[in-house]
Protein backbone atom coordinates (compact mmCIF):
# COMPACT_ATOMS: atom_id res chain seq x y z
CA UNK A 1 196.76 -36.64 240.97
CA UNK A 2 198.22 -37.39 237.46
CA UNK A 3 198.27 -41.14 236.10
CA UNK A 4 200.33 -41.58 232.63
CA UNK A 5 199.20 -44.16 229.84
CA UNK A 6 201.83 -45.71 228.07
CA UNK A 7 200.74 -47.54 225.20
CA UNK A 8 202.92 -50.14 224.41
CA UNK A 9 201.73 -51.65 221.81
CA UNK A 10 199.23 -51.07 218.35
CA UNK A 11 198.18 -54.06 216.82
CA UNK A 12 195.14 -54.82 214.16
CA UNK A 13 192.85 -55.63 216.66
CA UNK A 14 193.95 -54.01 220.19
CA UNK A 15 196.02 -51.20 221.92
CA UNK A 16 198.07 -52.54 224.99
CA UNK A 17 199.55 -50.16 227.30
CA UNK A 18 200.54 -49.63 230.79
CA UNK A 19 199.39 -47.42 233.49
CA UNK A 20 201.06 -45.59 235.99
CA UNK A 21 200.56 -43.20 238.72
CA UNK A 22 203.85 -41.05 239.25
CA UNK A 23 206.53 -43.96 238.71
CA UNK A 24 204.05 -46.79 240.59
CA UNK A 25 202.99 -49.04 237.99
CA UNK A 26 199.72 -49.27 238.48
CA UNK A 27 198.12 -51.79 235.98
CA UNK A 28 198.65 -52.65 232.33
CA UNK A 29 195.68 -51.95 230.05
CA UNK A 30 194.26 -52.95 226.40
CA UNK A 31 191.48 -50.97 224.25
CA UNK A 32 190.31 -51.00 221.03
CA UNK A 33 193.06 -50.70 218.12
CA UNK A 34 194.31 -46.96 217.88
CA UNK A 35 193.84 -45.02 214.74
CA UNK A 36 195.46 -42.18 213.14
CA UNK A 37 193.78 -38.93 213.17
CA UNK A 38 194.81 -38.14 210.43
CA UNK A 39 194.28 -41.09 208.39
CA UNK A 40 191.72 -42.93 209.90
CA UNK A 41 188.34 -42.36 211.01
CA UNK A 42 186.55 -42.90 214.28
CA UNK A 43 185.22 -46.25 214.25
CA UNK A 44 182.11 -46.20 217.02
CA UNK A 45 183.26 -49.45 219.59
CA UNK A 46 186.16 -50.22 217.86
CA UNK A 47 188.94 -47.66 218.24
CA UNK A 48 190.55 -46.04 220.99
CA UNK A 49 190.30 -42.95 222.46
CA UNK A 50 192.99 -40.24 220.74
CA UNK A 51 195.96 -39.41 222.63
CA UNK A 52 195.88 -35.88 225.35
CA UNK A 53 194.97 -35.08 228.90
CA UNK A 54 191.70 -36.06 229.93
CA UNK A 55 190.34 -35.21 233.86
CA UNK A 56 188.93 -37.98 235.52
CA UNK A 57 185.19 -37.96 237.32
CA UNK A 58 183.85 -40.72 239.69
CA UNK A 59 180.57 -40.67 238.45
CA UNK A 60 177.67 -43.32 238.95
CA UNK A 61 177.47 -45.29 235.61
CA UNK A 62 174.51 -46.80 234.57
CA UNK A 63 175.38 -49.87 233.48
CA UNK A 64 177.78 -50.45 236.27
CA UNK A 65 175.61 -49.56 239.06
CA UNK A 66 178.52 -48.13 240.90
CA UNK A 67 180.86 -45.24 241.29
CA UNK A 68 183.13 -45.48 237.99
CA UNK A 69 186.04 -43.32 236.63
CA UNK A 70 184.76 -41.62 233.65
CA UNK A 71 187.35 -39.82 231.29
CA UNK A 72 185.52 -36.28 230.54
CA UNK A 73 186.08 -34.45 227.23
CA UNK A 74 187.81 -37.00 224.89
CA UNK A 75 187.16 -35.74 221.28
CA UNK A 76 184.40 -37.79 219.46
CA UNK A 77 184.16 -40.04 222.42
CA UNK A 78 181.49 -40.02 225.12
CA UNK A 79 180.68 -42.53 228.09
CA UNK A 80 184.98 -43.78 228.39
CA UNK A 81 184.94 -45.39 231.77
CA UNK A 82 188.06 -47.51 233.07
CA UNK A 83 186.67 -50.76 233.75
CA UNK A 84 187.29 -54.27 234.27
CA UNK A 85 187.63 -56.50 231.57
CA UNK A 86 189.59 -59.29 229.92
CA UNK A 87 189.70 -59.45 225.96
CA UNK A 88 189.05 -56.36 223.73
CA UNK A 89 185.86 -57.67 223.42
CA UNK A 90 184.97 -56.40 226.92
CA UNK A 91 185.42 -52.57 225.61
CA UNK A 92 183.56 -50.27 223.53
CA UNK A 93 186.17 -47.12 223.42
CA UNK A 94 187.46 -47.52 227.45
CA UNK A 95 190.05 -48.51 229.36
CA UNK A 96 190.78 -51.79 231.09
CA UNK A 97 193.31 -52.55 233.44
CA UNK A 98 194.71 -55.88 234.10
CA UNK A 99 197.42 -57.00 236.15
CA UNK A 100 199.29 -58.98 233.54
CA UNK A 101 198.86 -58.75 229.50
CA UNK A 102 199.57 -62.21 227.64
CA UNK A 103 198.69 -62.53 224.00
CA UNK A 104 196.35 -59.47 223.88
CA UNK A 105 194.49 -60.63 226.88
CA UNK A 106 194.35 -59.17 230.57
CA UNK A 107 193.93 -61.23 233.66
CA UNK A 108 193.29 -60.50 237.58
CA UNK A 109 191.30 -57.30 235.86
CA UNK A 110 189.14 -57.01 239.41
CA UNK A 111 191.91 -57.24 241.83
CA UNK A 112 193.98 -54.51 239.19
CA UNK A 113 190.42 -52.55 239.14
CA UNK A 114 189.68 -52.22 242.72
CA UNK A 115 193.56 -50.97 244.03
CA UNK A 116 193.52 -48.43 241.47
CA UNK A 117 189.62 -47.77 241.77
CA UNK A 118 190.90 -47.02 245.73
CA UNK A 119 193.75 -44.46 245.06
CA UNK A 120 191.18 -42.52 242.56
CA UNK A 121 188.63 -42.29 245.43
CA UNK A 122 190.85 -41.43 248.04
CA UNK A 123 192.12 -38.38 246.00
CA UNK A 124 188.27 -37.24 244.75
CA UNK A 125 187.52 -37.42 248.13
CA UNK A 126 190.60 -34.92 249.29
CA UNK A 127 188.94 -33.11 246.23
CA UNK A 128 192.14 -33.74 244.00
CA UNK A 129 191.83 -33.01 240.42
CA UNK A 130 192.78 -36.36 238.88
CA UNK A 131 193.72 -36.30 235.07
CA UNK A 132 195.06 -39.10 232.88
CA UNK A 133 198.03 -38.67 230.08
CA UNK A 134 197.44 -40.65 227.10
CA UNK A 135 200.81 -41.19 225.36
């Protein structure tokens, strides 16, 4: 299983994007403003993730409690989950998915969470690699 994120936009203080899963829209997302690697350093919490293929893990986070998709190997990152969330302010680094983006802010984040959340577990539990595109 392959999902694609588009980013759509780079502003000051967030990265909006949308998410897909072969040509199904699955959810747009917002993180942390991008950088330029070449330009700009990592900022700990406050950047996003650099673009690349990343494989997916359902792991057990801690401070979720619950199975969570974990993004393995991102350069200079550790611990990028997609997750719930609302504002940029609800991110350290990861991904949240929304099912609308207004003015840099997501909303119905759970309901966007949970159907995507499903189609990840269904394939881990075929034993599908799953790997996101970040574009």
């Amino acid at each position: 299983m392959e999902l694609t994120l588009t980013r759509t936009s780079r502003q000051a203080e967030c990265t909006t994007g949308v998410l897909y899963l072969g040509k199904e829209r699955m959810a747009h997302t917002l993180e942390p403003r991008w950088r330029d690697l070449g330009k700009e350093q990592k900022v700990a919490g406050q950047t996003a993730i650099p673009e690349g293929t990343y494989e997916i893990c359902l792991e057990v986070s801690a401070r979720f409690k619950r199975l969570m998709p974990y993004l393995m190997n991102v350069p200079g990152f550790t611990g990028i989950l997609i997750h719930c969330g609302n504002t940029v302010a609800d991110t350290e680094g990861c991904i949240l998915v929304g099912k609308r983006s207004v003015n840099d802010r997501l909303s119905m984040s759970r309901s966007a969470f949970n159907k995507l959340f499903a189609r990840l577990k269904e394939a881990w539990d075929r034993g599908e690699n799953i790997l996101i595109k970040v574009v």
